[in-house]
N, C-alpha and C. Protein backbone atom coordinates (compact mmCIF):
# COMPACT_ATOMS: atom_id res chain seq x y z
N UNK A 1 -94.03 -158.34 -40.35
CA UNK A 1 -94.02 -159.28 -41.45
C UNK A 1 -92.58 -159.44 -41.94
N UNK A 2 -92.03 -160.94 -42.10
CA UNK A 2 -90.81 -160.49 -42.07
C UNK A 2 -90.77 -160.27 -44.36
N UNK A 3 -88.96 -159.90 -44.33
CA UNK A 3 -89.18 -159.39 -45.89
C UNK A 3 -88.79 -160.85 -46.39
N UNK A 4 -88.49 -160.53 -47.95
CA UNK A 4 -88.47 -161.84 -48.60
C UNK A 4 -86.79 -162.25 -48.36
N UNK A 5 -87.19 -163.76 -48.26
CA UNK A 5 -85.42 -164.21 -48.13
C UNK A 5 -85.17 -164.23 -46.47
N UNK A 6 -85.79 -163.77 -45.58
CA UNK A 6 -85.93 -163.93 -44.47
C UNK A 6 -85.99 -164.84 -43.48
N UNK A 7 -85.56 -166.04 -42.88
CA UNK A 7 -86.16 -167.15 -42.49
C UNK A 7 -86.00 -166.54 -40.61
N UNK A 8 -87.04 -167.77 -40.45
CA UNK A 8 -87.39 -167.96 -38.93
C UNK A 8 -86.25 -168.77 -38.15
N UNK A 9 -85.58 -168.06 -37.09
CA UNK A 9 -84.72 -168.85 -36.74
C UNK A 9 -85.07 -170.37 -35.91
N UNK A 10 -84.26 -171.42 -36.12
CA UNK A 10 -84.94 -172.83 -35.72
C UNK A 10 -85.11 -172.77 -33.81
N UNK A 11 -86.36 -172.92 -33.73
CA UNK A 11 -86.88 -173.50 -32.23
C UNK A 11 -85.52 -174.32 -31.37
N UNK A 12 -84.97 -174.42 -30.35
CA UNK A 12 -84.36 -175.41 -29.90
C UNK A 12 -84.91 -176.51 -29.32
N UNK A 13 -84.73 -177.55 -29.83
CA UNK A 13 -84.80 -178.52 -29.38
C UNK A 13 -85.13 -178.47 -27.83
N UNK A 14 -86.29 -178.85 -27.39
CA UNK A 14 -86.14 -179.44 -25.91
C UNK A 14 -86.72 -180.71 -25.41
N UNK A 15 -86.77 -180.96 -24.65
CA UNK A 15 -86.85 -182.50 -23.79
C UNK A 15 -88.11 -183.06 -23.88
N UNK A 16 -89.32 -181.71 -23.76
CA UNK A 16 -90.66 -181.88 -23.58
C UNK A 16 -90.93 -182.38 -25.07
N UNK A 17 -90.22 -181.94 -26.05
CA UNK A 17 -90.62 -181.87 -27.23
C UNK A 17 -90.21 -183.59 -27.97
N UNK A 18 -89.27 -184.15 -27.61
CA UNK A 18 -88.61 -184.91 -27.69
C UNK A 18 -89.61 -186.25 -26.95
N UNK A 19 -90.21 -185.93 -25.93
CA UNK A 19 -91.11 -186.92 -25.29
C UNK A 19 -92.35 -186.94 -25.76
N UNK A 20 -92.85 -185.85 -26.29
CA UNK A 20 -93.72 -185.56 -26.89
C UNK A 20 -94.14 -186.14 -28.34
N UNK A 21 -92.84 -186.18 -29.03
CA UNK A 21 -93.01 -187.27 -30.59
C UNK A 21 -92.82 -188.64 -29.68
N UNK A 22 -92.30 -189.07 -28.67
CA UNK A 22 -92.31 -190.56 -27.97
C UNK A 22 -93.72 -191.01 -27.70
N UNK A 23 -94.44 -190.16 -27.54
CA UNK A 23 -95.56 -190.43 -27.13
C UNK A 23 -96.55 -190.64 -28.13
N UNK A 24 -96.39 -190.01 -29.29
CA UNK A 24 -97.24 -189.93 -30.74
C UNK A 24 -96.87 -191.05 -31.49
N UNK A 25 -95.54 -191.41 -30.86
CA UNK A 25 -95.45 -192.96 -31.89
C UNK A 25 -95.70 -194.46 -30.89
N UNK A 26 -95.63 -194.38 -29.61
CA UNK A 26 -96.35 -195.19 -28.54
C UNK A 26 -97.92 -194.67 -28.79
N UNK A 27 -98.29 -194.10 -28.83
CA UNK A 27 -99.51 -194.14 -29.23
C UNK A 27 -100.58 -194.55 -30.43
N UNK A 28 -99.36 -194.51 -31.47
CA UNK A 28 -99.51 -194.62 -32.91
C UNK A 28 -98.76 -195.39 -33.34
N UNK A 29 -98.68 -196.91 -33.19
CA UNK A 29 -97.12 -197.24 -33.25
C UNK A 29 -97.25 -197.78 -35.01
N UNK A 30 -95.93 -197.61 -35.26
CA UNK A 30 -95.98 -197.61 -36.71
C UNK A 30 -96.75 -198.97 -37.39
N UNK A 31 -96.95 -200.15 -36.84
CA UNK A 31 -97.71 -201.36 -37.51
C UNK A 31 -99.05 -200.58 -37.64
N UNK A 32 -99.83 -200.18 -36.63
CA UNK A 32 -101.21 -199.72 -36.65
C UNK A 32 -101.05 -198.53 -37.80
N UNK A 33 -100.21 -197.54 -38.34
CA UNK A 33 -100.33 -196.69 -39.11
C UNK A 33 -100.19 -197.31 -40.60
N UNK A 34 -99.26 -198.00 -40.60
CA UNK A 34 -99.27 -198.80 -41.83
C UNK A 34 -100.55 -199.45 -41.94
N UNK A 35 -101.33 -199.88 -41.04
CA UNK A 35 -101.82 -200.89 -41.47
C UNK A 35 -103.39 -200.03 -41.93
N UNK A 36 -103.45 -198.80 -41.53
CA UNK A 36 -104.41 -197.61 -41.57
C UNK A 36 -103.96 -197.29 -43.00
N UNK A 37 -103.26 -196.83 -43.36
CA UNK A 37 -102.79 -197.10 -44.49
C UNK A 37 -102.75 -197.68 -45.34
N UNK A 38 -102.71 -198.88 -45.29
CA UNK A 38 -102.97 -200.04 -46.49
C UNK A 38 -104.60 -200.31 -46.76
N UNK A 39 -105.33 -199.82 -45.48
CA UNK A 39 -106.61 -200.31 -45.51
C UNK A 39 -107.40 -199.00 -46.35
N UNK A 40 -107.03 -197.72 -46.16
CA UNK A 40 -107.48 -196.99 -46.84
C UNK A 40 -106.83 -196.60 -48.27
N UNK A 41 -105.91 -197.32 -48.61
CA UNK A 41 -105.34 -197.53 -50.20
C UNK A 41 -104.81 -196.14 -50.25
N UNK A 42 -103.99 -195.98 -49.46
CA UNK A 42 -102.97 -194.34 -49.80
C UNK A 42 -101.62 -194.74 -49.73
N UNK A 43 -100.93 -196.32 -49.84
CA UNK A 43 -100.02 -196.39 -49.51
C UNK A 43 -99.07 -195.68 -50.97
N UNK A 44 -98.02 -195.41 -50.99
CA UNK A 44 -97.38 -194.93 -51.78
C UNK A 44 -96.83 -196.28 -52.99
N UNK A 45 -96.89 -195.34 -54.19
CA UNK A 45 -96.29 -196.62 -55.37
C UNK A 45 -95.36 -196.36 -55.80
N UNK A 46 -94.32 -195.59 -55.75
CA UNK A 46 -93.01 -195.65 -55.68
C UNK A 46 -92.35 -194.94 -54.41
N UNK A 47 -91.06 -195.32 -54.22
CA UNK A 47 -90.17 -194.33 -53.13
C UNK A 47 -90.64 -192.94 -52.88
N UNK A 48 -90.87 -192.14 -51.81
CA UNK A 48 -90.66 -190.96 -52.05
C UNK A 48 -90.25 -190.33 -50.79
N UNK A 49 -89.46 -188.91 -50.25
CA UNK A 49 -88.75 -188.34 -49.80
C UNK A 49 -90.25 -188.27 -48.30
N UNK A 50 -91.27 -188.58 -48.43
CA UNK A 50 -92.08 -187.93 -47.68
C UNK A 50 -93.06 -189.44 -47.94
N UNK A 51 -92.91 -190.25 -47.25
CA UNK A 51 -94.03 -191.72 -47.84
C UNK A 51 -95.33 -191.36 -46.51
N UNK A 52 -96.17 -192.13 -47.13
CA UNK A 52 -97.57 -191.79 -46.21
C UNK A 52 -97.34 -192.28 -44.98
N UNK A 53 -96.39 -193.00 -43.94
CA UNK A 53 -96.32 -192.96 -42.88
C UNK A 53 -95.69 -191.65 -42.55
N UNK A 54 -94.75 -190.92 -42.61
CA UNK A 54 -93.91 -190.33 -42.33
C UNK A 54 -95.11 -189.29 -42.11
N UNK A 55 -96.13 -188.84 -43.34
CA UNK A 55 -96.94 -187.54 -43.10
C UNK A 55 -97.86 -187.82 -42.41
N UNK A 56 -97.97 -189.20 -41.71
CA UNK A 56 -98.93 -189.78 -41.22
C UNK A 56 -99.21 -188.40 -39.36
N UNK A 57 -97.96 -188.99 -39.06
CA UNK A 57 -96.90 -188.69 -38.57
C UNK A 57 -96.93 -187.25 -38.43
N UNK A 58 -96.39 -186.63 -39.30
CA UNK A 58 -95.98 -185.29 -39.51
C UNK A 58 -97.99 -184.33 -38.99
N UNK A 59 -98.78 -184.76 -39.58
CA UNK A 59 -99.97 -184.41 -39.48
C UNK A 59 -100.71 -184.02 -38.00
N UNK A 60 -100.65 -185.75 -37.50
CA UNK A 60 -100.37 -185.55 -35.66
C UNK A 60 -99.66 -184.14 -35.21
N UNK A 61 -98.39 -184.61 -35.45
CA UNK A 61 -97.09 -183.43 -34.71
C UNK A 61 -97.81 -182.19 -35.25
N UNK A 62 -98.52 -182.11 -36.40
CA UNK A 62 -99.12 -180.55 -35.98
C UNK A 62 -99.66 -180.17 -34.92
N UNK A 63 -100.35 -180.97 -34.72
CA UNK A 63 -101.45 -180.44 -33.36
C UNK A 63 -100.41 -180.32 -32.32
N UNK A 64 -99.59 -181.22 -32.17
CA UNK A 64 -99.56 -181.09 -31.14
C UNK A 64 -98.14 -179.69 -30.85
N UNK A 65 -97.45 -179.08 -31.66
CA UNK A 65 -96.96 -178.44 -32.06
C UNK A 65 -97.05 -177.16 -33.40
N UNK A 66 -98.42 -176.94 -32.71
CA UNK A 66 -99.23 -175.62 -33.53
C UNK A 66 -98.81 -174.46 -33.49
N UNK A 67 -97.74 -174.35 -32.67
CA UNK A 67 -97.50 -172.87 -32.64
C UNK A 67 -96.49 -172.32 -33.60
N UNK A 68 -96.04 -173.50 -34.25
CA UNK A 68 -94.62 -173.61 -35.38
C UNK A 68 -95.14 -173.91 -36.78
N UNK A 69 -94.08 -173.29 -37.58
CA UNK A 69 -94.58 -173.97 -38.69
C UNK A 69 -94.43 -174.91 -39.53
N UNK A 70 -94.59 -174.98 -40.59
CA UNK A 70 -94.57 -176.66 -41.19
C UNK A 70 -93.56 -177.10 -41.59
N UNK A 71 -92.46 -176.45 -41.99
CA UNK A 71 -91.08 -176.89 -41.81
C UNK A 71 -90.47 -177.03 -40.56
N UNK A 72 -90.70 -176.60 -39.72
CA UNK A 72 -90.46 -176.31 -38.33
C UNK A 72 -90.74 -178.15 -37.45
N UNK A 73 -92.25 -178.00 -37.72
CA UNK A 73 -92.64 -179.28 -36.76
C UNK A 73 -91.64 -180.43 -37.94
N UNK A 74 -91.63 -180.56 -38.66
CA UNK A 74 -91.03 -181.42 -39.87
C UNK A 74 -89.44 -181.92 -38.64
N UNK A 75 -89.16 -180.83 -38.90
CA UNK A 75 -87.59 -181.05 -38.36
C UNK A 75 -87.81 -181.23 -36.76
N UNK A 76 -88.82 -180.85 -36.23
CA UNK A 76 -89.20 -181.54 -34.75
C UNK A 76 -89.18 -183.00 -34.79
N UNK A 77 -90.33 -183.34 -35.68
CA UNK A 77 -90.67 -184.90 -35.65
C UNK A 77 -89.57 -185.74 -35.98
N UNK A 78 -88.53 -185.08 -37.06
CA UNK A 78 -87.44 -186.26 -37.70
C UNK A 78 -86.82 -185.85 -36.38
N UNK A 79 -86.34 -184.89 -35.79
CA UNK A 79 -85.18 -184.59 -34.73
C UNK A 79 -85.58 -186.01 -33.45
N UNK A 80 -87.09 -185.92 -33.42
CA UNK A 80 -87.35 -186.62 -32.14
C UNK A 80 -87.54 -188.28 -32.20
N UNK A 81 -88.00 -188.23 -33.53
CA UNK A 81 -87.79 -189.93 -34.29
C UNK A 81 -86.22 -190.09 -34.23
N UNK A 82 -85.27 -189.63 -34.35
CA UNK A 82 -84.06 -189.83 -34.30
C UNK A 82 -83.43 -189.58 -33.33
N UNK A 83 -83.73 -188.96 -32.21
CA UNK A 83 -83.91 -189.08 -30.63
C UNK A 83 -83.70 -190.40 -30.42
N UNK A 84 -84.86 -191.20 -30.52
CA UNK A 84 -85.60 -192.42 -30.07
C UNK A 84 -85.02 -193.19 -30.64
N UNK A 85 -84.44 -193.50 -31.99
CA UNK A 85 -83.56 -194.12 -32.44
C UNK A 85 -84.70 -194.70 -33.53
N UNK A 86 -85.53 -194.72 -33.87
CA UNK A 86 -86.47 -194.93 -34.74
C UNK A 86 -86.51 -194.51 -36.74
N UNK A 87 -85.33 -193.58 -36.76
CA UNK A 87 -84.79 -193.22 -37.87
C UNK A 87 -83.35 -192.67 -37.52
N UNK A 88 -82.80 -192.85 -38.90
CA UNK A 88 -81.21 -193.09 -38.65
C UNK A 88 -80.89 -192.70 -40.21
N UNK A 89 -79.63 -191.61 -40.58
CA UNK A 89 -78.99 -191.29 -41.36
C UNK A 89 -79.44 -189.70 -41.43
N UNK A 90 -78.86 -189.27 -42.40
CA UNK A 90 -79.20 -187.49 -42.69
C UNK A 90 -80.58 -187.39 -43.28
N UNK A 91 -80.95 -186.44 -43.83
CA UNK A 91 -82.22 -186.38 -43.95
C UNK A 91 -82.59 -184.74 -44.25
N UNK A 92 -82.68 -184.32 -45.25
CA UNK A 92 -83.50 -182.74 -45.04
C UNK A 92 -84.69 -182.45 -45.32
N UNK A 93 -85.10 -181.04 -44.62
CA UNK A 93 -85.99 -181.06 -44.56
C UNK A 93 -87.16 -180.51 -45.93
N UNK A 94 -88.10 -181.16 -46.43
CA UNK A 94 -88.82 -180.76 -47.85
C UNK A 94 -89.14 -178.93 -47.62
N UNK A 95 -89.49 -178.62 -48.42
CA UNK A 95 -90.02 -177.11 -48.83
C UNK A 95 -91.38 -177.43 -48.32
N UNK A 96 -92.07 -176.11 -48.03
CA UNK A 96 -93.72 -175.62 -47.85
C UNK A 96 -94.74 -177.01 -48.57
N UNK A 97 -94.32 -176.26 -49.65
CA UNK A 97 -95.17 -177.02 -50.97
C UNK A 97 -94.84 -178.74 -51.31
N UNK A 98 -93.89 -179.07 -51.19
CA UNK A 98 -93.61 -180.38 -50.98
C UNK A 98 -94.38 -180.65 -49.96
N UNK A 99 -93.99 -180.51 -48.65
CA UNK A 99 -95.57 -180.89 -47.58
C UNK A 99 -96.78 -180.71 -47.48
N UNK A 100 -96.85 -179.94 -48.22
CA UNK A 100 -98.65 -179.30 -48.79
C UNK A 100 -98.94 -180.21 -49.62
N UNK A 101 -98.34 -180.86 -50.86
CA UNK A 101 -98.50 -181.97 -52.00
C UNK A 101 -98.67 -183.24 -51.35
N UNK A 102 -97.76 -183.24 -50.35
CA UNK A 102 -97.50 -185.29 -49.60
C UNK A 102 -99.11 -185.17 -48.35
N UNK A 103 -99.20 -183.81 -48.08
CA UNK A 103 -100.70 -183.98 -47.74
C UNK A 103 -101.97 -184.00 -48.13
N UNK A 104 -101.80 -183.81 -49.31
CA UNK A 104 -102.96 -183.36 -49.95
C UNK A 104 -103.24 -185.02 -50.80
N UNK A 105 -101.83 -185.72 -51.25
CA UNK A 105 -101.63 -186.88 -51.60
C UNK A 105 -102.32 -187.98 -50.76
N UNK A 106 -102.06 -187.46 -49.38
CA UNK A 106 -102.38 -188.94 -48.76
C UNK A 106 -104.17 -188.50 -48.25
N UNK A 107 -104.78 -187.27 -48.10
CA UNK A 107 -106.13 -187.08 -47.76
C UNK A 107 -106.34 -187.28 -46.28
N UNK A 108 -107.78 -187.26 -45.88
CA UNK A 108 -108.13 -187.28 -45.15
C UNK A 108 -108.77 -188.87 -44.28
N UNK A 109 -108.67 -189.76 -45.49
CA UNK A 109 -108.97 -191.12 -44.94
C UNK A 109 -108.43 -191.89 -43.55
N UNK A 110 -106.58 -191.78 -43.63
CA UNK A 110 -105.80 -192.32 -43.56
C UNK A 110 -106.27 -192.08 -41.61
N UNK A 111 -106.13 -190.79 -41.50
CA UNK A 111 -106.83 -190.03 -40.20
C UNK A 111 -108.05 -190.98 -39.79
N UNK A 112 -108.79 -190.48 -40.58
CA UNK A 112 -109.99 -190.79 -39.63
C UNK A 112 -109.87 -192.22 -39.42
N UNK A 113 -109.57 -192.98 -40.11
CA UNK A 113 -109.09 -194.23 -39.95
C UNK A 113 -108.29 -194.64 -38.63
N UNK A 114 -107.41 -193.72 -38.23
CA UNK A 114 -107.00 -194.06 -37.49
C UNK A 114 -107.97 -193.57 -36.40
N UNK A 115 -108.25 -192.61 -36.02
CA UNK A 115 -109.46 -192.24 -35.05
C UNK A 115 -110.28 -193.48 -34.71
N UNK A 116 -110.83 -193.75 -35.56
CA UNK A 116 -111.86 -194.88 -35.69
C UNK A 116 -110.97 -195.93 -34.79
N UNK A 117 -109.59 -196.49 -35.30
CA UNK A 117 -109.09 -197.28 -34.66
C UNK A 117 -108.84 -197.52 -32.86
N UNK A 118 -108.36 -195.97 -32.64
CA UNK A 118 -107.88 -195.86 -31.38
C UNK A 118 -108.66 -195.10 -30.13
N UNK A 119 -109.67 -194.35 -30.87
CA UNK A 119 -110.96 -193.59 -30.11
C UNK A 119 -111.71 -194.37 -29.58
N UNK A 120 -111.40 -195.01 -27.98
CA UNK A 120 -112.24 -195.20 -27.18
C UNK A 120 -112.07 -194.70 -26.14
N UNK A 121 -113.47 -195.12 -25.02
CA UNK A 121 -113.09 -194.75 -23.45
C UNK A 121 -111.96 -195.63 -23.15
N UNK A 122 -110.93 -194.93 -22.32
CA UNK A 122 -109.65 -195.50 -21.53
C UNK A 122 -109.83 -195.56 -19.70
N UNK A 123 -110.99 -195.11 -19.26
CA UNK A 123 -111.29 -195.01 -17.74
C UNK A 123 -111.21 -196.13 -17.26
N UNK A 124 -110.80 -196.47 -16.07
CA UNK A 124 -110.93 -197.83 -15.40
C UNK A 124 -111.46 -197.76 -14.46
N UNK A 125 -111.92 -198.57 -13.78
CA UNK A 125 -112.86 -198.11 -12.56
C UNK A 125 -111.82 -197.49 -11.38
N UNK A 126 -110.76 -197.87 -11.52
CA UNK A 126 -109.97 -196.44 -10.06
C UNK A 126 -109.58 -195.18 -11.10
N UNK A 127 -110.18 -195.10 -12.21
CA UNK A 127 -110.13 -193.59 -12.43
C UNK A 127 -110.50 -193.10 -11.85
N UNK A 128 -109.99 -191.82 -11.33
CA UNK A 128 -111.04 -190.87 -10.64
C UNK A 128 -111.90 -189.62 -11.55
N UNK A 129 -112.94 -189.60 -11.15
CA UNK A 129 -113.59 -188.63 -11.78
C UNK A 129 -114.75 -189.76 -12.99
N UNK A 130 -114.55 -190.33 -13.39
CA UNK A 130 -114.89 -191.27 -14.75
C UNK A 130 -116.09 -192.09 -14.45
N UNK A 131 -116.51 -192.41 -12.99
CA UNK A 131 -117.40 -193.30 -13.05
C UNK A 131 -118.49 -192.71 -11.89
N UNK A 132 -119.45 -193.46 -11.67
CA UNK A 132 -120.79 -192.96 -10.70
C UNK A 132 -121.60 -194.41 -10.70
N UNK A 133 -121.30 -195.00 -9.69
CA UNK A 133 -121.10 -195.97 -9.33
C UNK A 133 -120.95 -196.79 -10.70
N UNK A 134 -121.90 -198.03 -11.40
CA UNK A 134 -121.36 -198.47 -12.40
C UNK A 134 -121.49 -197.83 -13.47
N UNK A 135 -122.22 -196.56 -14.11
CA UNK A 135 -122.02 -195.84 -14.68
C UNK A 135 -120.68 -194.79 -15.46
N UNK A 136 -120.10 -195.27 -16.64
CA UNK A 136 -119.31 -194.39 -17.36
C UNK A 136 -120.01 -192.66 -17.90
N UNK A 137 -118.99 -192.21 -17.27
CA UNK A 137 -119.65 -190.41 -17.01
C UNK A 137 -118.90 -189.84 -18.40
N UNK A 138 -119.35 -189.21 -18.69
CA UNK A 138 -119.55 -188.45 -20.28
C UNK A 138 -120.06 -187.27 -20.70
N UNK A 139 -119.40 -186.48 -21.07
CA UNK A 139 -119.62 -185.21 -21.56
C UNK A 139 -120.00 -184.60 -22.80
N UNK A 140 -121.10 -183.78 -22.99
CA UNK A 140 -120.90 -183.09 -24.60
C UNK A 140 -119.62 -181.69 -24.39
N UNK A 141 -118.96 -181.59 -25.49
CA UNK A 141 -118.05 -180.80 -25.01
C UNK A 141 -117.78 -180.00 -27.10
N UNK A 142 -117.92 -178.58 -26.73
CA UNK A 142 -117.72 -178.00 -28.19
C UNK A 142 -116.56 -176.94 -28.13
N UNK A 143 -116.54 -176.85 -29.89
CA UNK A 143 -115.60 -175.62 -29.68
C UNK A 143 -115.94 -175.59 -31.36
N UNK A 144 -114.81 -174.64 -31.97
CA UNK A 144 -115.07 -173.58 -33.63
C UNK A 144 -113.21 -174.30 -33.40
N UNK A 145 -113.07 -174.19 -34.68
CA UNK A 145 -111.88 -174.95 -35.32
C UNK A 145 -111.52 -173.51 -36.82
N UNK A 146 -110.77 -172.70 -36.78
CA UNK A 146 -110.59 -172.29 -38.09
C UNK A 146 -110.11 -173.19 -39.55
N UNK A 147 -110.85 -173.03 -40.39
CA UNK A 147 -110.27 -174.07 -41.47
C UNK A 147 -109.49 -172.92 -43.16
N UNK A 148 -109.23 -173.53 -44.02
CA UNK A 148 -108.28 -172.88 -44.74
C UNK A 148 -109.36 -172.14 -45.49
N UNK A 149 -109.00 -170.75 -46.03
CA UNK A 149 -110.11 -169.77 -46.99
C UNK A 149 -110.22 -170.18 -48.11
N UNK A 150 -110.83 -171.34 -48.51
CA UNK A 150 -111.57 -171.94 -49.72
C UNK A 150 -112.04 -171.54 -50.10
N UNK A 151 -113.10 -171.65 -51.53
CA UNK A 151 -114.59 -170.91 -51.60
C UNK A 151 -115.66 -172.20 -51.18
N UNK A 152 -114.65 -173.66 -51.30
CA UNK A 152 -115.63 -174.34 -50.82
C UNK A 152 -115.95 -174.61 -49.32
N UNK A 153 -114.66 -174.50 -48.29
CA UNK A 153 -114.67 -174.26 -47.17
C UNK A 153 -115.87 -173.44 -46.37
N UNK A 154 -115.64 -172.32 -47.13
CA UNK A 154 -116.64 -170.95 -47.26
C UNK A 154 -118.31 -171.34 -47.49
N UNK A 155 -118.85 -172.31 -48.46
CA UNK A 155 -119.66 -172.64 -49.16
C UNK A 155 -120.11 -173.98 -47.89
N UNK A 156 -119.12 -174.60 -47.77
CA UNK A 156 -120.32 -175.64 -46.40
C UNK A 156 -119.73 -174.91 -44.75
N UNK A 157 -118.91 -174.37 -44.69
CA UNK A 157 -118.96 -173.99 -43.32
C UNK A 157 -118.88 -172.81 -42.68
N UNK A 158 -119.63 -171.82 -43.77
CA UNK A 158 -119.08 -170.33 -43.47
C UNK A 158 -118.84 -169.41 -42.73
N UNK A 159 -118.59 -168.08 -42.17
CA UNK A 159 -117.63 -167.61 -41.68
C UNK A 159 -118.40 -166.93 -40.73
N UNK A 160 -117.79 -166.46 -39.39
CA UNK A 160 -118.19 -166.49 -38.51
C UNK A 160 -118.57 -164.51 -38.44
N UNK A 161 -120.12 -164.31 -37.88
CA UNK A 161 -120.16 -162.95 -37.90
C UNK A 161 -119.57 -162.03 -36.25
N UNK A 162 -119.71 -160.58 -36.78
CA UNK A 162 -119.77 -160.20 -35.49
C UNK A 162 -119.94 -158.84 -35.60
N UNK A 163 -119.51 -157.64 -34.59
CA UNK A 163 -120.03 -156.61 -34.93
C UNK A 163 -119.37 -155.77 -35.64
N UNK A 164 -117.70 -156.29 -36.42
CA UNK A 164 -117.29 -155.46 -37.52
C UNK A 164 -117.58 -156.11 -38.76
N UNK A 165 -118.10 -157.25 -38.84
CA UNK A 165 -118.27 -158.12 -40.06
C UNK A 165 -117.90 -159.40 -39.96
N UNK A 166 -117.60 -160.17 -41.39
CA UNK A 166 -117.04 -161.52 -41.08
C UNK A 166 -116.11 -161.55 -40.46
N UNK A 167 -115.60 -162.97 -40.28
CA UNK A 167 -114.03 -163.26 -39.79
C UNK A 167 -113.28 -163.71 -41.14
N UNK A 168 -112.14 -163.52 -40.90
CA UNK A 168 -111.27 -164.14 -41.31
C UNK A 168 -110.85 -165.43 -42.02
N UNK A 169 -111.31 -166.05 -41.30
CA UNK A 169 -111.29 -167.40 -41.35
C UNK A 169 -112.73 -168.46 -41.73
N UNK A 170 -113.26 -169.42 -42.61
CA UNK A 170 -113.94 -170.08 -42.31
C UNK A 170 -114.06 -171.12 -40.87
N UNK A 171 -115.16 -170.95 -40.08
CA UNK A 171 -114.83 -171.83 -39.01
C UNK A 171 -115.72 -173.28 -38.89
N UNK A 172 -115.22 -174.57 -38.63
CA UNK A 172 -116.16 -175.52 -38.01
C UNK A 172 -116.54 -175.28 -36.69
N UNK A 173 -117.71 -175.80 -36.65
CA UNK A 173 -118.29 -175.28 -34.78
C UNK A 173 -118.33 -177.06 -34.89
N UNK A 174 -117.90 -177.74 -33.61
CA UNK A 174 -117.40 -179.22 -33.65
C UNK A 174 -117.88 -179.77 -32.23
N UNK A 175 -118.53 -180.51 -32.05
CA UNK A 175 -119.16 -181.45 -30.87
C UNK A 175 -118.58 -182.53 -30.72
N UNK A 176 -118.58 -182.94 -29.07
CA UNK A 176 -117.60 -184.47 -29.36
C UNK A 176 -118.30 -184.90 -28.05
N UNK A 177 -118.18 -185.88 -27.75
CA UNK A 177 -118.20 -186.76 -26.74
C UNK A 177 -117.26 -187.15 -25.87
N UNK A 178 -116.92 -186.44 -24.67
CA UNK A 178 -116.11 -186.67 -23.87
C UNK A 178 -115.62 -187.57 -22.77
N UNK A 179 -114.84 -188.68 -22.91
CA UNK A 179 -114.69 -189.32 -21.65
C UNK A 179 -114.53 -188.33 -20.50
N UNK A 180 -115.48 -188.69 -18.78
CA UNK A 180 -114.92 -187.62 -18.02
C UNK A 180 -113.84 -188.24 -16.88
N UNK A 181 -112.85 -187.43 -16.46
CA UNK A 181 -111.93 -188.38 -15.94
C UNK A 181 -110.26 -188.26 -16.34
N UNK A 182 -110.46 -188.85 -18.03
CA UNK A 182 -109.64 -189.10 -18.74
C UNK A 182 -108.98 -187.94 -19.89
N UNK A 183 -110.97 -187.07 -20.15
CA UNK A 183 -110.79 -186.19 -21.26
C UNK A 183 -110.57 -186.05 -22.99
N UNK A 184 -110.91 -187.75 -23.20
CA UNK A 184 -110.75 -188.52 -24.15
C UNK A 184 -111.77 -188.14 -25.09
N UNK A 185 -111.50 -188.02 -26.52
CA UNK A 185 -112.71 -187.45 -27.45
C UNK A 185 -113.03 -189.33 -27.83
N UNK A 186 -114.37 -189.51 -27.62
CA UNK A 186 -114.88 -190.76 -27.83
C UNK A 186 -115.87 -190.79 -28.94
């Protein structure tokens, strides 16, 4: 555990990582996030250091950079937006709690919204694996998700047993629908 006053030294930058935010904003390109945004009424009403695209943004790059933490991916995503040439000038990076507030600000709408938008099958018929003759092939596919120790977390999704006791963690147990082929949550 480290002591207080301690920090984590910064990740280096690499290439994978750098292609990796290229791909989250080709995928997400900023009109469609704005416009996820405006439709679910989280857009921001004055300036701020952290506006609801940016955490739009920042939220994604968790996943896909889970092993770091939230200051950490922060300075990934601006490093790799500024890679790409997509943001431009200095920029530092907010505190814990500043990103905990600009998320908690913008909710959970803005997301699923976008899900909704971009969650379909992508198979084409020379996919391989994806089809049986004209048939689109499809999977149920699960897994448990840990979520944060709430009491309400606790209260709709509670905690997982075993043979020393609870866990740790509240968990979701989560079902999806799988494109097969592609691997796409549909």
């Amino acid at each position: 555990m480290p002591r207080a006053g301690q920090t984590k030294p910064p990740v280096a930058p690499r290439l994978s990582d750098r292609i990796a935010i290229g791909v989250l904003t080709t995928t997400f390109p900023p009109e469609l996030v704005d416009r996820v945004i405006a439709k679910t009424g989280r857009a921001e009403q004055r300036q701020r250091l952290l506006p609801a695209r940016v955490v739009v943004y920042y939220t994604l790059a968790m996943c896909l950079f889970a092993q770091v933490g939230y200051e950490e991916v922060m300075r990934l995503l601006v490093e790799g937006l500024a890679w790409m040439r997509r943001f431009e000038g200095t920029w530092q990076v907010p505190d814990k709690s500043s990103i905990a507030r600009a998320r908690a600000r913008l909710g959970p709408a803005p997301l699923r919204e976008l899900f909704v938008e971009v969650a379909r099958p992508l198979a084409t018929q020379a996919t391989k694996g994806a089809w049986y003759r004209d048939w689109r092939l499809v999977a149920l596919d699960g897994t448990t998700l840990d979520v944060a120790d709430t009491p309400a977390n606790v209260a709709a999704f509670g905690r997982p047993g075993g043979g020393r006791g609870q866990g740790a963690f509240p968990q979701v147990r989560l079902v999806g629908l799988v494109e097969c082929g592609t691997h796409v949550i549909v």
